[in-house]
N, C-alpha and C. Protein backbone atom coordinates (compact mmCIF):
# COMPACT_ATOMS: atom_id res chain seq x y z
N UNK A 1 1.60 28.89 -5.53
CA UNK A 1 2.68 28.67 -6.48
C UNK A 1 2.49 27.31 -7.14
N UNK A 2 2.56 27.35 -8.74
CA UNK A 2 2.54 26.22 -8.89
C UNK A 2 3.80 25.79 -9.73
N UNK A 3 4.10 24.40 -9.34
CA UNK A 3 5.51 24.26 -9.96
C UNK A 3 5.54 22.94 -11.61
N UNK A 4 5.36 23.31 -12.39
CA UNK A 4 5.85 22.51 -13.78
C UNK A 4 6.95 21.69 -13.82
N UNK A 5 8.10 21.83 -13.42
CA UNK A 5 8.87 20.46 -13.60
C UNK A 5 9.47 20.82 -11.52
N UNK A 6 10.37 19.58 -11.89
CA UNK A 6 10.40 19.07 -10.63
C UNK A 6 12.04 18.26 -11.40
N UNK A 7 13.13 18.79 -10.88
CA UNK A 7 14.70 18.70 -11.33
C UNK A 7 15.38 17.59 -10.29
N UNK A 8 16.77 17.29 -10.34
CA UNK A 8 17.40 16.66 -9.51
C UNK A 8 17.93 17.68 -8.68
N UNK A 9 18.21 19.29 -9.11
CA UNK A 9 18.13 20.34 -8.35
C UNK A 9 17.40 20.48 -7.40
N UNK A 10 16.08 20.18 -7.01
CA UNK A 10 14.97 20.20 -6.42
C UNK A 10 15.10 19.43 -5.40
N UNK A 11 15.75 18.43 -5.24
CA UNK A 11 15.53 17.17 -4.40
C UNK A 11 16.67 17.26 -3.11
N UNK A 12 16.71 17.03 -2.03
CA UNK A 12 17.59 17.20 -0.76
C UNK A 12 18.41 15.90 -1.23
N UNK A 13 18.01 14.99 -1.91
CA UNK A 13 19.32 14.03 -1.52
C UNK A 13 19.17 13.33 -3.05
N UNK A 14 20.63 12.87 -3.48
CA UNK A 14 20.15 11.70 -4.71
C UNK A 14 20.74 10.56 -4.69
N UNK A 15 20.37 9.84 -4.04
CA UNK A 15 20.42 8.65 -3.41
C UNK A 15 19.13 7.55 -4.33
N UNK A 16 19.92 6.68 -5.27
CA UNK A 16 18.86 6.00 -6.10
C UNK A 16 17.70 5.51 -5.31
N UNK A 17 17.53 5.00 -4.53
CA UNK A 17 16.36 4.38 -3.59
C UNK A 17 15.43 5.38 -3.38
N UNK A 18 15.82 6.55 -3.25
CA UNK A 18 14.73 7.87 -2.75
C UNK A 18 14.25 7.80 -4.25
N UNK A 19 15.40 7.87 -5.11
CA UNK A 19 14.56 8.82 -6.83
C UNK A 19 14.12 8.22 -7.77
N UNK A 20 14.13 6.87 -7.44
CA UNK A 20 13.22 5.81 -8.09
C UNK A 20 11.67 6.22 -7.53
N UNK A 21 11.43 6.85 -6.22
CA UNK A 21 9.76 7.14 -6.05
C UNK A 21 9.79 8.23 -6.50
N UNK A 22 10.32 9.40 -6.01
CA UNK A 22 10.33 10.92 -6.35
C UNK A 22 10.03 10.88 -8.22
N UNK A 23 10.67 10.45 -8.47
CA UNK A 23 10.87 10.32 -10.44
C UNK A 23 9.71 8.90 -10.55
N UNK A 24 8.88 9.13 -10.83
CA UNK A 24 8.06 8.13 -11.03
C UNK A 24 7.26 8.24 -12.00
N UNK A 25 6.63 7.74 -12.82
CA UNK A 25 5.00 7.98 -13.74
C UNK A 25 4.07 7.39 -13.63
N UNK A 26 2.67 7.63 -13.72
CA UNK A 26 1.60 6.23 -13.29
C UNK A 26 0.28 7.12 -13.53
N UNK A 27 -0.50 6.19 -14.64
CA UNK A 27 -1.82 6.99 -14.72
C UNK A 27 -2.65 5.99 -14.38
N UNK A 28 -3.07 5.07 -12.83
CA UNK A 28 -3.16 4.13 -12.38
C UNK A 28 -3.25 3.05 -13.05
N UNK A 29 -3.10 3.27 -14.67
CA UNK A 29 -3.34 1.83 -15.04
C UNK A 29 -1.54 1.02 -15.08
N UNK A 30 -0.86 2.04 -15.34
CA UNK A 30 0.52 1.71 -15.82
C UNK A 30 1.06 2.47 -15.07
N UNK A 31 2.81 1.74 -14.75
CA UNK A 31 3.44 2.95 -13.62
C UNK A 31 5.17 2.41 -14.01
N UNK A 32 5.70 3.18 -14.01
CA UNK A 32 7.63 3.03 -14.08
C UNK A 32 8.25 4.17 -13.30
N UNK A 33 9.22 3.51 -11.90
CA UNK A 33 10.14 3.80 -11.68
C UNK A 33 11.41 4.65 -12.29
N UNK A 34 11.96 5.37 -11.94
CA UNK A 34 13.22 6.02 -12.78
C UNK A 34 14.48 4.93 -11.66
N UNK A 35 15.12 4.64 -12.34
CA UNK A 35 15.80 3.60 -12.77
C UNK A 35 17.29 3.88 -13.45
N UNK A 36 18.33 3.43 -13.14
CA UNK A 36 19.38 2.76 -14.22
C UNK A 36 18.63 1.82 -15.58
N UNK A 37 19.40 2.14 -16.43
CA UNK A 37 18.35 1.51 -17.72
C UNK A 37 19.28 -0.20 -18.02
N UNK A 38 20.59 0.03 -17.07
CA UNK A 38 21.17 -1.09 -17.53
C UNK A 38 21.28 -2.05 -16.13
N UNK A 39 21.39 -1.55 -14.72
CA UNK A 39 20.91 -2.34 -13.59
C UNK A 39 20.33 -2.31 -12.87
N UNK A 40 19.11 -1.34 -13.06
CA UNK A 40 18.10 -1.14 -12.22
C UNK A 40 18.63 -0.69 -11.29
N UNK A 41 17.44 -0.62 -9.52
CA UNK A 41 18.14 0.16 -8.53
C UNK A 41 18.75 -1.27 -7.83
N UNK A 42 18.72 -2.09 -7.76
CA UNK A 42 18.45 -3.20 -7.28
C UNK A 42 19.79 -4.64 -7.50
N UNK A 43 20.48 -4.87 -6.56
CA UNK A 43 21.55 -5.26 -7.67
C UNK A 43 20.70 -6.96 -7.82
N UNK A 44 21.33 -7.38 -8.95
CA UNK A 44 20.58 -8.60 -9.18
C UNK A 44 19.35 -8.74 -9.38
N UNK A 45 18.97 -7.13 -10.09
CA UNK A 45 17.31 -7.27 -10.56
C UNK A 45 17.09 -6.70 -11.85
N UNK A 46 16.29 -6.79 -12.30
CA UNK A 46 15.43 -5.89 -13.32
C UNK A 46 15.15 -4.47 -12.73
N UNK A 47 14.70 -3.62 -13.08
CA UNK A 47 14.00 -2.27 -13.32
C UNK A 47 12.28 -2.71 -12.89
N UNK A 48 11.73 -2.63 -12.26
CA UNK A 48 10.29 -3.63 -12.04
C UNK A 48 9.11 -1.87 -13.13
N UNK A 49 8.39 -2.96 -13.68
CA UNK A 49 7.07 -2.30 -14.19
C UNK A 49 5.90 -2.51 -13.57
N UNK A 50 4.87 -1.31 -13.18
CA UNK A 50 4.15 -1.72 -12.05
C UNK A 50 2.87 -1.61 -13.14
N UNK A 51 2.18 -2.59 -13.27
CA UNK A 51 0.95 -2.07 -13.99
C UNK A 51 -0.59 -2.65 -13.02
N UNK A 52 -1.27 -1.69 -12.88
CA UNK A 52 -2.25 -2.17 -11.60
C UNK A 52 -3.67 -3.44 -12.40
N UNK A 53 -3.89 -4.32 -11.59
CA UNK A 53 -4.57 -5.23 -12.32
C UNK A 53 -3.96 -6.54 -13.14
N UNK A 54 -2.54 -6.79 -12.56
CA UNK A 54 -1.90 -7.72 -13.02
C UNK A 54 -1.43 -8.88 -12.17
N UNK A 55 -2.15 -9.64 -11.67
CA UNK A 55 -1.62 -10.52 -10.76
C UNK A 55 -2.43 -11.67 -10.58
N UNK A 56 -1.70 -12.92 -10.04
CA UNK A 56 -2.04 -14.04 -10.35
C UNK A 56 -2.60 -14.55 -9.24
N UNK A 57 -3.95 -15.21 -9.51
CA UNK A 57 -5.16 -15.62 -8.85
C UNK A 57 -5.00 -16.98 -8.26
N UNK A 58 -5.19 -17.50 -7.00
CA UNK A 58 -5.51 -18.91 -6.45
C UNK A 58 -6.40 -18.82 -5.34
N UNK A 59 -7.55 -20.03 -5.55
CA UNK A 59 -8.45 -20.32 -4.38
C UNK A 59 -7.67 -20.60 -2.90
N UNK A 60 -8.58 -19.98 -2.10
CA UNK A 60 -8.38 -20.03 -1.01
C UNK A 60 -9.18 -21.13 0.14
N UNK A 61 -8.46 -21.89 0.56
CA UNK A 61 -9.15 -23.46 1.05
C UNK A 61 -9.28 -23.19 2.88
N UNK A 62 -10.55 -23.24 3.24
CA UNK A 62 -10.41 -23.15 4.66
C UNK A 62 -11.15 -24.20 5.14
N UNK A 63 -10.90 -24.26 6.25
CA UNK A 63 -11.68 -25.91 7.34
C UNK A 63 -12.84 -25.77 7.34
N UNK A 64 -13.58 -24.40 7.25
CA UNK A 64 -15.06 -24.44 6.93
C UNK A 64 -15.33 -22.76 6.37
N UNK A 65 -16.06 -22.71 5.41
CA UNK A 65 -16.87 -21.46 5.02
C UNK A 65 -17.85 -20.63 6.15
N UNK A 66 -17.43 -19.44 5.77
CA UNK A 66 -18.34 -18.71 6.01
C UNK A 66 -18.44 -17.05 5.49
N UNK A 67 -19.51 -16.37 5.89
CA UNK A 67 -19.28 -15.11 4.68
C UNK A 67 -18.16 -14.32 5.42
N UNK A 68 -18.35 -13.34 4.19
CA UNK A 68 -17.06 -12.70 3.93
C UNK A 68 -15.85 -13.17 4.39
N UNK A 69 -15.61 -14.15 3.56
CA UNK A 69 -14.16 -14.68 3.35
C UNK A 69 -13.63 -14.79 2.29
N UNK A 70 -12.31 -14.35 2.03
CA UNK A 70 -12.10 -14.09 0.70
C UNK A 70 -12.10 -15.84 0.40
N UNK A 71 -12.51 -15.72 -1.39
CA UNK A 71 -12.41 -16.66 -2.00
C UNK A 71 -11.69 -17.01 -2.79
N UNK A 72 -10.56 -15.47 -3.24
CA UNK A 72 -9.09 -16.45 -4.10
C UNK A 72 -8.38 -15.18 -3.20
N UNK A 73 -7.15 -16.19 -3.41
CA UNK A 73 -5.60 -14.99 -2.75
C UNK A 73 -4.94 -14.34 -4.33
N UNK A 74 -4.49 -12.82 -4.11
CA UNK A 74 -4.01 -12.37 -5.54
C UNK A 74 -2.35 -12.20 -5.41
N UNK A 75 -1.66 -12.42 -6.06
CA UNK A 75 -0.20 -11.81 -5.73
C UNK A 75 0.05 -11.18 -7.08
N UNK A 76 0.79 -9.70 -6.20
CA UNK A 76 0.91 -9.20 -7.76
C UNK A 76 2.07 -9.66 -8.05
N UNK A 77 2.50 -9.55 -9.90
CA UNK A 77 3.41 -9.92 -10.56
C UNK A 77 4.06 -9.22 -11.09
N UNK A 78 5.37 -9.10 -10.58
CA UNK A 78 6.59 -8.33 -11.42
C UNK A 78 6.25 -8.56 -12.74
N UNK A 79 6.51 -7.17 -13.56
CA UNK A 79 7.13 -7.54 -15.09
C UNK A 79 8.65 -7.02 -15.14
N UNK A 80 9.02 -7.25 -16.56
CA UNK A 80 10.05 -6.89 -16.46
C UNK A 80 10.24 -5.41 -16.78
N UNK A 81 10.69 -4.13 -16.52
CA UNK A 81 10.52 -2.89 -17.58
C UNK A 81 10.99 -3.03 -18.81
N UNK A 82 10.08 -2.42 -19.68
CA UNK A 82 10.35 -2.06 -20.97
C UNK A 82 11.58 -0.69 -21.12
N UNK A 83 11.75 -0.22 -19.54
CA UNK A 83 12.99 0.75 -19.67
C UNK A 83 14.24 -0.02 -19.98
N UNK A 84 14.28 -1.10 -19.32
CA UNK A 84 15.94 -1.81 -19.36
C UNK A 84 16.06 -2.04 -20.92
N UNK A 85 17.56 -1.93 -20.83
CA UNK A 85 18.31 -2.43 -22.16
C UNK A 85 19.42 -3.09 -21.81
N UNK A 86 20.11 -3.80 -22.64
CA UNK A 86 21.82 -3.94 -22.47
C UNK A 86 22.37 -3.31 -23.66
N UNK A 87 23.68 -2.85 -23.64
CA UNK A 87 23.77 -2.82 -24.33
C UNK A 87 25.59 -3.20 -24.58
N UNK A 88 26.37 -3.23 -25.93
CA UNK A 88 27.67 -3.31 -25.56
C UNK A 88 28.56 -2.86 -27.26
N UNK A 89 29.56 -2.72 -26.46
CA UNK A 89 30.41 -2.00 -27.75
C UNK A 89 31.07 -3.68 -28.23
N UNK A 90 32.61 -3.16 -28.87
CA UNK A 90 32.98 -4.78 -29.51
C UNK A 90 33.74 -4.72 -28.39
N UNK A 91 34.07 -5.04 -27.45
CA UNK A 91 34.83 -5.18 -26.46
C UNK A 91 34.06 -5.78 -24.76
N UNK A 92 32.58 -4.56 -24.77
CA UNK A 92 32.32 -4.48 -23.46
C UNK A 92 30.95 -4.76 -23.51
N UNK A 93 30.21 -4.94 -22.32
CA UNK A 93 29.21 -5.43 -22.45
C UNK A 93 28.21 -4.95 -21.15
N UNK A 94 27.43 -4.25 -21.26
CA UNK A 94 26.34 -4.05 -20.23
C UNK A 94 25.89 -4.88 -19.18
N UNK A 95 25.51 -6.00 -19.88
CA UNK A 95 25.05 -6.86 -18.79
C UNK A 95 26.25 -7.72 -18.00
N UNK A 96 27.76 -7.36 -18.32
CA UNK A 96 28.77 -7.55 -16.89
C UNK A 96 28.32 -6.65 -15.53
N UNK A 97 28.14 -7.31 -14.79
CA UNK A 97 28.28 -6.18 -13.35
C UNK A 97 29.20 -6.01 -13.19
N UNK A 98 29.36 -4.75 -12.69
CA UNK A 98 30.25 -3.31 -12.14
C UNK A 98 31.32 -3.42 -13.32
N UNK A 99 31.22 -3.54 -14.09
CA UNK A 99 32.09 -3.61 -15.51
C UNK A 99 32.00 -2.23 -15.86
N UNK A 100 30.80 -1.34 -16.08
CA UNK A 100 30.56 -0.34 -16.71
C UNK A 100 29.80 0.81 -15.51
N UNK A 101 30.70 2.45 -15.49
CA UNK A 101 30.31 3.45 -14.66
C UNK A 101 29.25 3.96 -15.33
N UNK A 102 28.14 4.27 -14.34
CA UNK A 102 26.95 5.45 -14.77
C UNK A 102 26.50 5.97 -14.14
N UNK A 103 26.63 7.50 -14.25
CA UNK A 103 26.18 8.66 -13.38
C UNK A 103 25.24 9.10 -14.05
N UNK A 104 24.55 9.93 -13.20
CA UNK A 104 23.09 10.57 -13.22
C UNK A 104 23.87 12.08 -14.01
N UNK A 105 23.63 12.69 -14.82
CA UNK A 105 23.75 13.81 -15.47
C UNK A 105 22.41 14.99 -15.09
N UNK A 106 21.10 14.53 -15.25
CA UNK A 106 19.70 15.56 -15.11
C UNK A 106 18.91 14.10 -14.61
N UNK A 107 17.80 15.10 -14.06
CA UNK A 107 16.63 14.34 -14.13
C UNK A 107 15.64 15.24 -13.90
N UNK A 108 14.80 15.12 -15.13
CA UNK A 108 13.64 16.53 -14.89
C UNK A 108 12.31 15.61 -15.37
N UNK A 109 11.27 15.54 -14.46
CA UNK A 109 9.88 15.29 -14.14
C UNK A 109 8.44 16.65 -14.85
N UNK A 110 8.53 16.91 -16.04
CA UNK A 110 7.69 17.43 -16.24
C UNK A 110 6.08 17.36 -16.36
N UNK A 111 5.75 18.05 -14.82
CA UNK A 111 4.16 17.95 -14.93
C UNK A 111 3.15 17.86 -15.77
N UNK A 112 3.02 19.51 -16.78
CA UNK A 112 2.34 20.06 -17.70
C UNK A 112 2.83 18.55 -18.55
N UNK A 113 3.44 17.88 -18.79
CA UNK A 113 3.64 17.00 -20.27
C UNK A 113 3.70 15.38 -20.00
N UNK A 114 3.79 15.40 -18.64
CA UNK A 114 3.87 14.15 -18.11
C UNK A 114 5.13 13.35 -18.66
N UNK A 115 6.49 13.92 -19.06
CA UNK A 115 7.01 13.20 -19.27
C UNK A 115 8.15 13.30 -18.08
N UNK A 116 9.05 12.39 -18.15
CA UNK A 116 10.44 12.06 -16.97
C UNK A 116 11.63 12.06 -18.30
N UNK A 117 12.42 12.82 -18.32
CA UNK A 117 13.70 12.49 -19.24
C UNK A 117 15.33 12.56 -18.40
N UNK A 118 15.79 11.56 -18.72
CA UNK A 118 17.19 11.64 -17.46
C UNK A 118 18.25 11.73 -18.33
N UNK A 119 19.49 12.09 -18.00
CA UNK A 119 20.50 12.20 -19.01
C UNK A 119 21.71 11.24 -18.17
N UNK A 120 21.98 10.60 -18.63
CA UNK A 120 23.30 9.67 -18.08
C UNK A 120 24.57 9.82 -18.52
N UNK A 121 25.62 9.76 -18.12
CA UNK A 121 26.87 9.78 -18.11
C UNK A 121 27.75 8.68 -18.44
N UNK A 122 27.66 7.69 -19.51
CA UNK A 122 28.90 6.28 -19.44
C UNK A 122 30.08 6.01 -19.71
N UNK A 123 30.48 5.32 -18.61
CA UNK A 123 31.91 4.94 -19.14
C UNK A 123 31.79 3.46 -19.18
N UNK A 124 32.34 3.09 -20.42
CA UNK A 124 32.26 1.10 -20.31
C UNK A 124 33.44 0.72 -20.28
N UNK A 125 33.21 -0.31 -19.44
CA UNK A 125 34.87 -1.02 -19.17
C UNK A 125 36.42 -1.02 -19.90
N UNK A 126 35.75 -0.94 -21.37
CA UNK A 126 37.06 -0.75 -22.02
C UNK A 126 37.36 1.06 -22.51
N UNK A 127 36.82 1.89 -21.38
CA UNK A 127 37.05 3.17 -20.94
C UNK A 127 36.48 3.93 -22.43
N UNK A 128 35.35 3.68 -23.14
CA UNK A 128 35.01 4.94 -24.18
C UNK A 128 33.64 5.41 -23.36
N UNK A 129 33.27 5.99 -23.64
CA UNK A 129 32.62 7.64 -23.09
C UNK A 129 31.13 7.53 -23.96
N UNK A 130 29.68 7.64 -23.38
CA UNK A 130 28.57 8.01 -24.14
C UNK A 130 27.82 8.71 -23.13
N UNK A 131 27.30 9.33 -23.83
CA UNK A 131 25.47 9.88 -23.47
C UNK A 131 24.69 9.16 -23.73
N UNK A 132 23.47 8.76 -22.39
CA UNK A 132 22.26 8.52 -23.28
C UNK A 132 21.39 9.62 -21.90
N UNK A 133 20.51 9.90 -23.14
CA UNK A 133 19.27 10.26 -22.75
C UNK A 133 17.96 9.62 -23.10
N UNK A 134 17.11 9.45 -21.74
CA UNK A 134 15.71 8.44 -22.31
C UNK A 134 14.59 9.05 -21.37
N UNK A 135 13.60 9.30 -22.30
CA UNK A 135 12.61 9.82 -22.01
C UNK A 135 11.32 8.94 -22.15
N UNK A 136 10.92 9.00 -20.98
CA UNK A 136 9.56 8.30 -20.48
C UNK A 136 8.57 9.19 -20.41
N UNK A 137 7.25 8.40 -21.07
CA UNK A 137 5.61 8.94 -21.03
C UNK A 137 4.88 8.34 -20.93
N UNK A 138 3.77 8.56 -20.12
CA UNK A 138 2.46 7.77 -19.62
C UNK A 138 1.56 8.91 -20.51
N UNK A 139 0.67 8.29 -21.12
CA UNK A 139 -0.04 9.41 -22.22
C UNK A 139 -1.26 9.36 -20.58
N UNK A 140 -1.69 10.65 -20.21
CA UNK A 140 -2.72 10.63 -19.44
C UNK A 140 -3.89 11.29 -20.15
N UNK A 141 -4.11 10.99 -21.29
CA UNK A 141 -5.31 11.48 -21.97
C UNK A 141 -6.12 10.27 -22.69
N UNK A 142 -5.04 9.00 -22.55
CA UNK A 142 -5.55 7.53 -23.08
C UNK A 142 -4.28 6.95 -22.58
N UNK A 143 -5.16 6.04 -21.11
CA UNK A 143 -4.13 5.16 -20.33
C UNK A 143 -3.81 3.94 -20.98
N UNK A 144 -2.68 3.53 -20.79
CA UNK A 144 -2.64 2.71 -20.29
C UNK A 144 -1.14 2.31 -21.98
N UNK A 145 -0.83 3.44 -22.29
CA UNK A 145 0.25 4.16 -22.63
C UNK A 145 1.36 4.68 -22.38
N UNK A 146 2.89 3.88 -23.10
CA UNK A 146 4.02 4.41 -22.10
C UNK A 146 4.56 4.16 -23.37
N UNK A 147 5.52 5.06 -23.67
CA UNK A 147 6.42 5.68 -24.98
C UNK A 147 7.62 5.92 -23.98
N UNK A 148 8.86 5.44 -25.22
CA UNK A 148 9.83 5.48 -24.47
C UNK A 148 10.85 5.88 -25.84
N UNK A 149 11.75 7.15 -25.60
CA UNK A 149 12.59 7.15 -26.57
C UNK A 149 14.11 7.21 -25.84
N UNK A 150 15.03 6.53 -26.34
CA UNK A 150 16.34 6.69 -26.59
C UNK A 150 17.30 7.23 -27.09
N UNK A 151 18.27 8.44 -26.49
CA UNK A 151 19.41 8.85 -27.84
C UNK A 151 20.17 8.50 -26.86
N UNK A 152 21.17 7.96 -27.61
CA UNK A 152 22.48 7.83 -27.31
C UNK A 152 23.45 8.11 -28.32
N UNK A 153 24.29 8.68 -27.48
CA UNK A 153 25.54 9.56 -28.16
C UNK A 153 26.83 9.11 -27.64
N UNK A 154 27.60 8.97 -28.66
CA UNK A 154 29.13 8.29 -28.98
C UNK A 154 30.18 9.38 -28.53
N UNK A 155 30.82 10.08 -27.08
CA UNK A 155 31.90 10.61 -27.16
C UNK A 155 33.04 10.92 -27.87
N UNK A 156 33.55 9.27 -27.58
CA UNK A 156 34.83 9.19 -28.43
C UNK A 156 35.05 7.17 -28.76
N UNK A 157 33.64 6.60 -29.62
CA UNK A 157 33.83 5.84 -29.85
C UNK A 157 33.28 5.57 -31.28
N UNK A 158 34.32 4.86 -32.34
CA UNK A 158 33.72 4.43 -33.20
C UNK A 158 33.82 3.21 -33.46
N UNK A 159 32.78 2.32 -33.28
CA UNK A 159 33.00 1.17 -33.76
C UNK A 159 31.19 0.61 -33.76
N UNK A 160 30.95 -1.01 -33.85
CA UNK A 160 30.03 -1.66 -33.89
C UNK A 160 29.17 -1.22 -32.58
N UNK A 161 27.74 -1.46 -32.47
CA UNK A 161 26.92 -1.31 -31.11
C UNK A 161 25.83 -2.05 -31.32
N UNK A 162 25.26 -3.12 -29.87
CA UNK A 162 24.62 -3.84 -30.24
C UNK A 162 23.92 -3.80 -28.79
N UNK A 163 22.70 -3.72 -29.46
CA UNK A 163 21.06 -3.98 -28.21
C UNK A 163 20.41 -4.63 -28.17
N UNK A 164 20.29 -5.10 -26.90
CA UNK A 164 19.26 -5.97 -26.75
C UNK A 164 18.15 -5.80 -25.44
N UNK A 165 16.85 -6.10 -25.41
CA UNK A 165 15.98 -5.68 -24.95
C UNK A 165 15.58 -7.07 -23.95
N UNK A 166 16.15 -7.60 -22.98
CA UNK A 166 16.00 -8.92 -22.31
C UNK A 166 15.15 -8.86 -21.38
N UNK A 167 14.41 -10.07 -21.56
CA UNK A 167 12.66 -10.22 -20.61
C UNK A 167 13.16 -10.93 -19.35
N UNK A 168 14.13 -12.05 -19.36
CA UNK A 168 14.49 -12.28 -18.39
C UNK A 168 16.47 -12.21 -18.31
N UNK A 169 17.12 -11.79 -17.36
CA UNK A 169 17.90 -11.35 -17.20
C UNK A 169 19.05 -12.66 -16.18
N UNK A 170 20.27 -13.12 -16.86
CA UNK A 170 20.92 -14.33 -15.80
C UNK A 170 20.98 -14.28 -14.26
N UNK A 171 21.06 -12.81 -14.17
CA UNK A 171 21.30 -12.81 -12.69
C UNK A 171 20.22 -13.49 -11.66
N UNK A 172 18.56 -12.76 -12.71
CA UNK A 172 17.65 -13.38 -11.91
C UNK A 172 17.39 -15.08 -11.91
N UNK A 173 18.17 -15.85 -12.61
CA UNK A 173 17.55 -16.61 -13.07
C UNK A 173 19.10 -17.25 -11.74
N UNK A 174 19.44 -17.10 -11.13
CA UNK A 174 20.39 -17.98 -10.65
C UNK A 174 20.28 -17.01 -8.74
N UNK A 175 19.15 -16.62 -8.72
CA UNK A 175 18.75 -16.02 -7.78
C UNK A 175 18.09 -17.19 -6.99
N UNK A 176 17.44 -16.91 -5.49
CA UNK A 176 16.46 -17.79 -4.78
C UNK A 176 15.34 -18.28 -5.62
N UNK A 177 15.33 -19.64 -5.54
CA UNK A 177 13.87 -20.00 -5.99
C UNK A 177 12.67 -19.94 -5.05
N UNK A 178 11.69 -18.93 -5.81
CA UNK A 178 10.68 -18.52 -5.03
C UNK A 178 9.11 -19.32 -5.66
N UNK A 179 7.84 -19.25 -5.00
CA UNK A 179 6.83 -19.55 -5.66
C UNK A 179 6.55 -18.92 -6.73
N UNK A 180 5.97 -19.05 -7.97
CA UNK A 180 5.29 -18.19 -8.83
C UNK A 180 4.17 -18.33 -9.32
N UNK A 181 3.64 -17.90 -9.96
CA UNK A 181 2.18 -18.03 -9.83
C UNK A 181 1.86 -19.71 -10.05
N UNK A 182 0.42 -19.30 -9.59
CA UNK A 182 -0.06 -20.59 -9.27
C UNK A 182 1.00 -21.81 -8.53
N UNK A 183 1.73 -21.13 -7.67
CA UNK A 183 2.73 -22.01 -6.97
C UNK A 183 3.86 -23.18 -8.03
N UNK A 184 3.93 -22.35 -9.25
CA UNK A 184 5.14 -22.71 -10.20
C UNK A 184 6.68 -21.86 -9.32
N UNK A 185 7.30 -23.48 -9.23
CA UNK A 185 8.48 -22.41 -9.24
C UNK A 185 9.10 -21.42 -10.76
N UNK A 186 9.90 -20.53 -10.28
CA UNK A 186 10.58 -19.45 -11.61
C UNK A 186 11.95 -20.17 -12.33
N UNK A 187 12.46 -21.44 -11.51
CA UNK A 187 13.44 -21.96 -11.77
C UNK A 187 13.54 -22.54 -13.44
């Protein structure tokens, strides 16, 4: 039997932590998580983009040489996803936490096409109502390719809407200060 898509029907549990792997894409050069598009799975994070071959290089110093020892240490490096957005009406605003409800509506993983499209459910703080749907693709016929489209649909709101596409995000930035590459702090 062979199976073409792969549903939220399909799955024993939907619990974001499980369906961020289950819902996944990656044609080893490039890879994205399925995700909240506005807080990731993660509270106080980004959406992480995994792309293989991206990480930052330092020599490795020992009391004396000898072979086979590695000669630099690699750590890989978060990016940020190109899935996240914020977004906000004239009132409300995405990037408040727990300000704004979002439920999972679908999530279908199509094999034959390689794409992931999820349908979401919003309510924003000042209680108006949207759809979005966003569909993710890893082209596996020329890697290293990821297309991403957006609709979003207005329930019962009319007014102004405004997006923004943020590389780094406040929460992280008032998080632990950790090393970063080349032993820069991120602060």
């Amino acid at each position: 039997m062979q199976v073409e898509k792969l549903t939220l029907k399909d799955v024993a549990t939907t619990t974001r932590q499980y369906l961020e792997t289950i819902f996944a894409l990656g044609d080893g050069h490039v890879g994205v998580r399925d995700s909240l598009p506005f807080t990731g799975n993660q509270q106080g994070t980004l959406p992480v983009m995994l792309v293989n071959g991206f990480y930052a290089s330092n020599p490795i110093t020992y009391g004396e040489s000898a072979y086979g020892y590695a000669k630099n240490h690699q750590t890989i490096v978060s990016l940020t996803s190109p899935r996240y957005l914020d977004f906000a009406t004239a009132q409300a605003d995405s990037a408040v936490p727990d300000d704004w409800h979002v439920t999972v509506d679908d999530t279908v993983l199509d094999f034959s096409s390689g794409k992931l499209t999820e349908k979401f459910q919003i309510t924003t703080g000042d209680q108006h109502h949207f759809e979005l749907a966003v569909e993710s693709m890893i082209l596996l016929d020329d890697s290293h390719q990821l297309m991403l489209n957006y609709q979003l649909t207005s329930l019962d709101y009319a007014g102004e809407l405004r997006f923004k596409r943020p590389i780094v995000r406040e929460a992280n930035a008032a998080s632990e200060a950790d090393d970063g590459p080349a032993g820069q702090s991120n602060e």
